[in-house]
PDB file of N, CA and C in Angstrom:
ATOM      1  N   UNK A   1       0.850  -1.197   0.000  1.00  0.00           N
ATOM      2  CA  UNK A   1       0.000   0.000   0.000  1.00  0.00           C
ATOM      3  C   UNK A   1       0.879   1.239   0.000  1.00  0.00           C
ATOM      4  N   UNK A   2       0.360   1.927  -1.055  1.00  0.00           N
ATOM      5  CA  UNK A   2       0.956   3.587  -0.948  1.00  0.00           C
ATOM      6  C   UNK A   2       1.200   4.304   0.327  1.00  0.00           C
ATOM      7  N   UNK A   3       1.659   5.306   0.711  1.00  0.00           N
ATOM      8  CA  UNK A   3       1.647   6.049   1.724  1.00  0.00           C
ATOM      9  C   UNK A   3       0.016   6.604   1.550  1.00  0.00           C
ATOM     10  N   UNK A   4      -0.545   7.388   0.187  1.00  0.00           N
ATOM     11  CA  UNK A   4      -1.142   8.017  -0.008  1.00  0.00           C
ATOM     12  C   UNK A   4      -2.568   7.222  -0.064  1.00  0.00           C
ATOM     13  N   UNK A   5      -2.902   6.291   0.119  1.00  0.00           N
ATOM     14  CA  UNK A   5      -3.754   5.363   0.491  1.00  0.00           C
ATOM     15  C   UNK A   5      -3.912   5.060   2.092  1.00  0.00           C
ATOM     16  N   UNK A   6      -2.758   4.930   2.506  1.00  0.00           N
ATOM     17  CA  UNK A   6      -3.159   4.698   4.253  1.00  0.00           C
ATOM     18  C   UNK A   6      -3.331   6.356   4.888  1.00  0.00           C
ATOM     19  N   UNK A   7      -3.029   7.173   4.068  1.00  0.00           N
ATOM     20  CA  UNK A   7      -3.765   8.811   4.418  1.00  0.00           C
ATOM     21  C   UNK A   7      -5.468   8.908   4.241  1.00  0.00           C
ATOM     22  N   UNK A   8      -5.303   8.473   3.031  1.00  0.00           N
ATOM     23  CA  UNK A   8      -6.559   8.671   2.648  1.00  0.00           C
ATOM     24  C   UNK A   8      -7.674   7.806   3.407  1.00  0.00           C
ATOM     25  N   UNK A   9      -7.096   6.170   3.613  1.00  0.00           N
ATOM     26  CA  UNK A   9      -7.942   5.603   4.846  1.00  0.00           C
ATOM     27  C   UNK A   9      -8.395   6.135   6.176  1.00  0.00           C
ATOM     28  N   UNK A  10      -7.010   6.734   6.699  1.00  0.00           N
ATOM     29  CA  UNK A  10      -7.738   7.079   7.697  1.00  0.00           C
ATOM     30  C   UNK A  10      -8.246   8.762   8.134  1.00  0.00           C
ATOM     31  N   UNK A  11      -8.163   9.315   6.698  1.00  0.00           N
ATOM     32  CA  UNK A  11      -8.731  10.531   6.875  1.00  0.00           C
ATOM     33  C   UNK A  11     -10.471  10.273   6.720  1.00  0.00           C
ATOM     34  N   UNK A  12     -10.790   9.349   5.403  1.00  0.00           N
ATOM     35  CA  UNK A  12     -11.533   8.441   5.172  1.00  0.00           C
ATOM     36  C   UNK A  12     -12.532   7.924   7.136  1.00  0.00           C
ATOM     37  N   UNK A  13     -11.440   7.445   7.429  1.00  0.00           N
ATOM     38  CA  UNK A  13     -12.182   7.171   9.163  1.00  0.00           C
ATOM     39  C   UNK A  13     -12.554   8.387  10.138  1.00  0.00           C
ATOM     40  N   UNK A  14     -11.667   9.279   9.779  1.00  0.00           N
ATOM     41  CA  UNK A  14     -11.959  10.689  10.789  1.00  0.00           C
ATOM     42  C   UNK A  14     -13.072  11.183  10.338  1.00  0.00           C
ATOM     43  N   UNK A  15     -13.117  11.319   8.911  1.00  0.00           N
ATOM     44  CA  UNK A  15     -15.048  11.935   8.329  1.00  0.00           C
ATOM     45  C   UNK A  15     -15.783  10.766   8.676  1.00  0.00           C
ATOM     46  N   UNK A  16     -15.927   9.922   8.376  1.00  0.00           N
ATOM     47  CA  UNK A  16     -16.971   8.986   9.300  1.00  0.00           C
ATOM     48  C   UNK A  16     -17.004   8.948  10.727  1.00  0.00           C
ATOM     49  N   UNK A  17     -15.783   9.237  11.499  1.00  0.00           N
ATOM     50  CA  UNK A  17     -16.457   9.254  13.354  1.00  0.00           C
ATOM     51  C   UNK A  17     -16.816  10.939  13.109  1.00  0.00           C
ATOM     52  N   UNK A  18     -16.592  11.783  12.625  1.00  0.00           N
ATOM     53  CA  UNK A  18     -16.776  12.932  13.125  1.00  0.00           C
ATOM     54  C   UNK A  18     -18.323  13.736  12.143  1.00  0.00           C
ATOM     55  N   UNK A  19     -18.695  12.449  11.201  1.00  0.00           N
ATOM     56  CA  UNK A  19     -20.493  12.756  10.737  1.00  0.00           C
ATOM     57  C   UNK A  19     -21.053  11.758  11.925  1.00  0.00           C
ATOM     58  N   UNK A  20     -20.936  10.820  12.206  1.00  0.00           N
ATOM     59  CA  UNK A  20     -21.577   9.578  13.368  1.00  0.00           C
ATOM     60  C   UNK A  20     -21.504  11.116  14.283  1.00  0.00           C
ATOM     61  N   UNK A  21     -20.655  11.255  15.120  1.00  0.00           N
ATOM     62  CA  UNK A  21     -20.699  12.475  16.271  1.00  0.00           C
ATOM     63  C   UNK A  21     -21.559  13.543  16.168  1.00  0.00           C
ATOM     64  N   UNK A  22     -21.677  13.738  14.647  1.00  0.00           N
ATOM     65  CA  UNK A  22     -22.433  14.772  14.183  1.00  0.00           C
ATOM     66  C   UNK A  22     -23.895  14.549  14.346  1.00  0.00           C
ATOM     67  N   UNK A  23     -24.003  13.907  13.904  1.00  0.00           N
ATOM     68  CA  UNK A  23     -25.767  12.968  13.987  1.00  0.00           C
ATOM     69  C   UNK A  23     -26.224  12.716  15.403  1.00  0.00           C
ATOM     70  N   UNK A  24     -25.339  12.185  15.813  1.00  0.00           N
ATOM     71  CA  UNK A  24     -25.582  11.858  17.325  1.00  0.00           C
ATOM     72  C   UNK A  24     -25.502  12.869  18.257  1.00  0.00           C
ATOM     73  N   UNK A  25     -24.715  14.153  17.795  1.00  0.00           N
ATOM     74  CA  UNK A  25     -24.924  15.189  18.497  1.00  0.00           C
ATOM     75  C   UNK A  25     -26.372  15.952  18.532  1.00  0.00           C
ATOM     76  N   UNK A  26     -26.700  15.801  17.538  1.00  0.00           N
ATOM     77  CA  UNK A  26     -28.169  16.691  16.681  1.00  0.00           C
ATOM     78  C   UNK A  26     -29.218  15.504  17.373  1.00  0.00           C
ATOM     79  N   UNK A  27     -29.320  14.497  17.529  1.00  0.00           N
ATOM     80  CA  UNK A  27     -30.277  13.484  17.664  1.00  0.00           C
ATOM     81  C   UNK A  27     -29.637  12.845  18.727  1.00  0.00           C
ATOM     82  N   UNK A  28     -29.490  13.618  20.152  1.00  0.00           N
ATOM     83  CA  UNK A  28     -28.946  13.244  21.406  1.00  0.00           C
ATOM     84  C   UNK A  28     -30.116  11.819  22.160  1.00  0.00           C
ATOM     85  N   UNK A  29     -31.272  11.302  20.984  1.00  0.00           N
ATOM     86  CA  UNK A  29     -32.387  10.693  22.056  1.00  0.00           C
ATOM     87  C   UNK A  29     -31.634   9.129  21.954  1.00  0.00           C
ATOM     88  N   UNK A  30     -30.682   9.116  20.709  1.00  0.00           N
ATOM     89  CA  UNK A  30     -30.267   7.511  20.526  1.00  0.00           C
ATOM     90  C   UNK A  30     -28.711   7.253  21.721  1.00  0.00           C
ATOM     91  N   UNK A  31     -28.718   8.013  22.131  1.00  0.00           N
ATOM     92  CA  UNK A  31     -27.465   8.172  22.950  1.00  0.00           C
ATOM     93  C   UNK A  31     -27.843   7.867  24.426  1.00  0.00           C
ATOM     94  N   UNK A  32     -29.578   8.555  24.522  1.00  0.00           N
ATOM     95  CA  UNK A  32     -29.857   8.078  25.840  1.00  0.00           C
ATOM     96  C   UNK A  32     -30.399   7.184  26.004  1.00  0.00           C
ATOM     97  N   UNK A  33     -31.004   6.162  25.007  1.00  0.00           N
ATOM     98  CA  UNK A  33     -32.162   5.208  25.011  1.00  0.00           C
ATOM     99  C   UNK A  33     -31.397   3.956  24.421  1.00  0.00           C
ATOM    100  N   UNK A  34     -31.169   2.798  25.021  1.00  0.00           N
ATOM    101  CA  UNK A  34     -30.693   1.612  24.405  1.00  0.00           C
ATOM    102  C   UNK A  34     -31.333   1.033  23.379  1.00  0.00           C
ATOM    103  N   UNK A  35     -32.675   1.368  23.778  1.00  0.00           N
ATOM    104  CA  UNK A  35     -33.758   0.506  22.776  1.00  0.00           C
ATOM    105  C   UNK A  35     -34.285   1.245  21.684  1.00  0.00           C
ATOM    106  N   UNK A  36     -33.839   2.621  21.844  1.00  0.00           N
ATOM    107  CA  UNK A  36     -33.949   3.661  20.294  1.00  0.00           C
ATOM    108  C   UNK A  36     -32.617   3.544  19.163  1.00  0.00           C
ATOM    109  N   UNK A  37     -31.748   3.479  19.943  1.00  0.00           N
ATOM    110  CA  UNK A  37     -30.571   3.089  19.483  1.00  0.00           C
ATOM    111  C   UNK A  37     -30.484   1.791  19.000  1.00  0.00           C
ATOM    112  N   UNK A  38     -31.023   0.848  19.450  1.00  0.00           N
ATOM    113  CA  UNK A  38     -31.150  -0.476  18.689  1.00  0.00           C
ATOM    114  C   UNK A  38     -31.760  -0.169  17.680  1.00  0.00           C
ATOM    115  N   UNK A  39     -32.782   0.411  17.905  1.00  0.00           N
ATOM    116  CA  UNK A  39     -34.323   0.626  16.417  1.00  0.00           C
ATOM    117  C   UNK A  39     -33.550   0.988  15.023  1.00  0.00           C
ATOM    118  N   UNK A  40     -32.574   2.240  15.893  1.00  0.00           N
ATOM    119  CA  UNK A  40     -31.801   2.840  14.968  1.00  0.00           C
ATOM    120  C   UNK A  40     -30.770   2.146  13.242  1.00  0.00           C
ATOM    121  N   UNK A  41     -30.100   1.692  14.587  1.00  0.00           N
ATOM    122  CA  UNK A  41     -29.232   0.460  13.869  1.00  0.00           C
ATOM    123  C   UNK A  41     -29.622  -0.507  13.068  1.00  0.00           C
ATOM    124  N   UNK A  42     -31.002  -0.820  13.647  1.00  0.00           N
ATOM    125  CA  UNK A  42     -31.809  -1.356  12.924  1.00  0.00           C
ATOM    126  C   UNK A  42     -31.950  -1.139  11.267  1.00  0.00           C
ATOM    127  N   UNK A  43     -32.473  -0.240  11.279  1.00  0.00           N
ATOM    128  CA  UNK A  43     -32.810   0.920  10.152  1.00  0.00           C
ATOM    129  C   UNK A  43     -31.556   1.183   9.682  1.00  0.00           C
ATOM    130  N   UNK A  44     -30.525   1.626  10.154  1.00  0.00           N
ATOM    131  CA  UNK A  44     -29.226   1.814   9.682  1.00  0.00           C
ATOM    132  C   UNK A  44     -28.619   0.622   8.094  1.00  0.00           C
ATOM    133  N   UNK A  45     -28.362  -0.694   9.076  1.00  0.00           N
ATOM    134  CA  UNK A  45     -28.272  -1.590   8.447  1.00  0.00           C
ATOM    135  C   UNK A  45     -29.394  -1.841   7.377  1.00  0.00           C
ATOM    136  N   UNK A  46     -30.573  -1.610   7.465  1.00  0.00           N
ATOM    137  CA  UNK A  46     -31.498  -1.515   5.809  1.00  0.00           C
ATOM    138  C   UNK A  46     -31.204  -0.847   4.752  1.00  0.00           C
ATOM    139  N   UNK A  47     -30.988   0.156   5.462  1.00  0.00           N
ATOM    140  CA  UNK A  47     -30.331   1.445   4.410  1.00  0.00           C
ATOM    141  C   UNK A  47     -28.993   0.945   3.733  1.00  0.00           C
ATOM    142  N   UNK A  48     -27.982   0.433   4.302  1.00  0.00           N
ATOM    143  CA  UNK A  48     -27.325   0.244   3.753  1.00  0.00           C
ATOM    144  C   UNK A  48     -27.037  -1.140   2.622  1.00  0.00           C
ATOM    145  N   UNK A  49     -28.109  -2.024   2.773  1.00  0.00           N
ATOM    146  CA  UNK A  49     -28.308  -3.189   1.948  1.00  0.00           C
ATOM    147  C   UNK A  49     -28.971  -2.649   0.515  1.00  0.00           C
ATOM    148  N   UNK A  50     -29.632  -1.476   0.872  1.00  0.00           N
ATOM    149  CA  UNK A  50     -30.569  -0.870  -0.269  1.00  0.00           C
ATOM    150  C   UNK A  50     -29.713  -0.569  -1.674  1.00  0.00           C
ATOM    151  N   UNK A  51     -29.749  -0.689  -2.646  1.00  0.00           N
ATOM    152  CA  UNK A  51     -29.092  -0.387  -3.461  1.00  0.00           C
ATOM    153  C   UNK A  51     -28.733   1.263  -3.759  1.00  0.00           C
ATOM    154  N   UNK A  52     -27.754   1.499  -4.365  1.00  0.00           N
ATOM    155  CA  UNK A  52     -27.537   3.087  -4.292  1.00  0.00           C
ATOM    156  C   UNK A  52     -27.316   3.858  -2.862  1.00  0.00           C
ATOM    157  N   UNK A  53     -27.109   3.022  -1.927  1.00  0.00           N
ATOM    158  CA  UNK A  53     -26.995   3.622  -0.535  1.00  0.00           C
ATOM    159  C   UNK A  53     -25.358   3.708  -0.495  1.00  0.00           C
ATOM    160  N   UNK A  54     -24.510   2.750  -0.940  1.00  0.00           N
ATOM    161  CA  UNK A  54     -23.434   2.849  -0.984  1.00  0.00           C
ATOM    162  C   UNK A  54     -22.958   4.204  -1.472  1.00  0.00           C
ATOM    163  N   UNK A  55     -23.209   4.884  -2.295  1.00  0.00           N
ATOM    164  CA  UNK A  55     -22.928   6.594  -2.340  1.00  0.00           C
ATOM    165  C   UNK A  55     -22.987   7.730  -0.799  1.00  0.00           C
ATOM    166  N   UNK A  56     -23.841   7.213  -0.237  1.00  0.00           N
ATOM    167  CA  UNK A  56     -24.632   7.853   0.905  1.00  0.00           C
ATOM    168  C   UNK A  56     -22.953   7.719   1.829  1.00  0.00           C
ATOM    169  N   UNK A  57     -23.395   9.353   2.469  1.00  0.00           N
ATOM    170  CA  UNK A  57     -22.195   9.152   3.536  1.00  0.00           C
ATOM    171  C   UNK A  57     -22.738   8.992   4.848  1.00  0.00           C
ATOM    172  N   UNK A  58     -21.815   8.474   6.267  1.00  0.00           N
ATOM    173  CA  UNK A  58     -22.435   7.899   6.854  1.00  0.00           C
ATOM    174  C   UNK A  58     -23.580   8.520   7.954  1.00  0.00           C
ATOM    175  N   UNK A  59     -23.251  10.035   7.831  1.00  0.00           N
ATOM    176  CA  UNK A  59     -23.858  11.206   8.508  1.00  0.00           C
ATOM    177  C   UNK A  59     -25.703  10.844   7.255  1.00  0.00           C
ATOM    178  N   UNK A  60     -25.727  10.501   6.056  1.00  0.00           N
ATOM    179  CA  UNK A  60     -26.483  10.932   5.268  1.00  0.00           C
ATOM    180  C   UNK A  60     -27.752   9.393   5.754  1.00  0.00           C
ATOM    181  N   UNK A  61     -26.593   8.002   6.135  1.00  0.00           N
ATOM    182  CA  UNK A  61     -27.411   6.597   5.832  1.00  0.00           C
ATOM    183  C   UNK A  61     -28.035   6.628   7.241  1.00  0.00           C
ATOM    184  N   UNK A  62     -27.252   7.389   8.284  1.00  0.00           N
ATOM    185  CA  UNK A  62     -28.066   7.454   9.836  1.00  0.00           C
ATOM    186  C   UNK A  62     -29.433   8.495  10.155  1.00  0.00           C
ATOM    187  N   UNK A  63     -28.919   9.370   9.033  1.00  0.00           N
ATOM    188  CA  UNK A  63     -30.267  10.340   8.696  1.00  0.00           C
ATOM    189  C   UNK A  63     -31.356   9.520   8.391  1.00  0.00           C
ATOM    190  N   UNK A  64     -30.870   8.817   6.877  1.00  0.00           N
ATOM    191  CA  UNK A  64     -32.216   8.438   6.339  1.00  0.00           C
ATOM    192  C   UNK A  64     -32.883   6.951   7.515  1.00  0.00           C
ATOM    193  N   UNK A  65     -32.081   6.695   8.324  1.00  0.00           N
ATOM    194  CA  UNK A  65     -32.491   5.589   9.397  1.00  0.00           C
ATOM    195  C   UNK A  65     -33.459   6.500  10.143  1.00  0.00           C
ATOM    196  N   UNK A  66     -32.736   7.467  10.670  1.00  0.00           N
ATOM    197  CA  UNK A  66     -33.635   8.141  11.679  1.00  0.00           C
ATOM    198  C   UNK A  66     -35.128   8.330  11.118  1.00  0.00           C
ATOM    199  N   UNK A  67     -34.662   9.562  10.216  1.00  0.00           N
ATOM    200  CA  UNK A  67     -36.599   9.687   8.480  1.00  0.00           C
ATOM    201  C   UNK A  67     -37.360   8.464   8.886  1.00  0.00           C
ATOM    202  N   UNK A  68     -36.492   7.617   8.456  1.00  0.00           N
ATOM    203  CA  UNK A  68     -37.826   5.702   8.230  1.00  0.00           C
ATOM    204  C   UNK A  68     -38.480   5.997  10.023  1.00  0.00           C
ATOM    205  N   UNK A  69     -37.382   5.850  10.936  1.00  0.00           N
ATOM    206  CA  UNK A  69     -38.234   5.899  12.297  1.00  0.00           C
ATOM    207  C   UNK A  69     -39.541   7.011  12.277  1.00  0.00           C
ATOM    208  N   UNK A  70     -39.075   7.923  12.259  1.00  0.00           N
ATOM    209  CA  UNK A  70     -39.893   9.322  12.197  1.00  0.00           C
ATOM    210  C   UNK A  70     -41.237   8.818  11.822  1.00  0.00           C
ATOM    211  N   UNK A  71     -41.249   7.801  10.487  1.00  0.00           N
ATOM    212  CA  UNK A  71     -42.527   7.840   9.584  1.00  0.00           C
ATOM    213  C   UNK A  71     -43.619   6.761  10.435  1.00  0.00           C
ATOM    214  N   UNK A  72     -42.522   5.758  11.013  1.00  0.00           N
ATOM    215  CA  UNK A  72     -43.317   4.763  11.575  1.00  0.00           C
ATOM    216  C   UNK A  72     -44.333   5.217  12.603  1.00  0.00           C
TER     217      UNK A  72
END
């Protein structure tokens, strides 16, 4: 592996913990609730089996988890 590949990985990891933080900052109820936070994840993992979700960043696939809850 390049140098410029193991940069890009884990800059790659810092925008994903720091949209997760982001989301979870804005939507503080999955942080206090075990069993909302399960629901969540729940939904999380659908989203991401869905086709075309793979574009989605991870601030965007916990959004659209949260939306699906919202509707239920």
């Amino acid at each position: 592996a390049s140098k410029n590949s193991a940069i890009s990985s884990s800059e790659k990891y810092k925008q994903t913990k720091e949209q997760a933080l982001t989301f979870f900052q804005e939507h503080p109820q999955y942080m206090r609730s075990k069993e909302d936070e399960e629901q969540l994840m729940t939904e999380f993992k659908k989203v991401l089996l869905e086709p075309g979700s793979k574009n989605l960043s991870i601030y965007q696939t916990l959004l659209a988890a949260h939306e699906r809850l919202q509707a239920l």
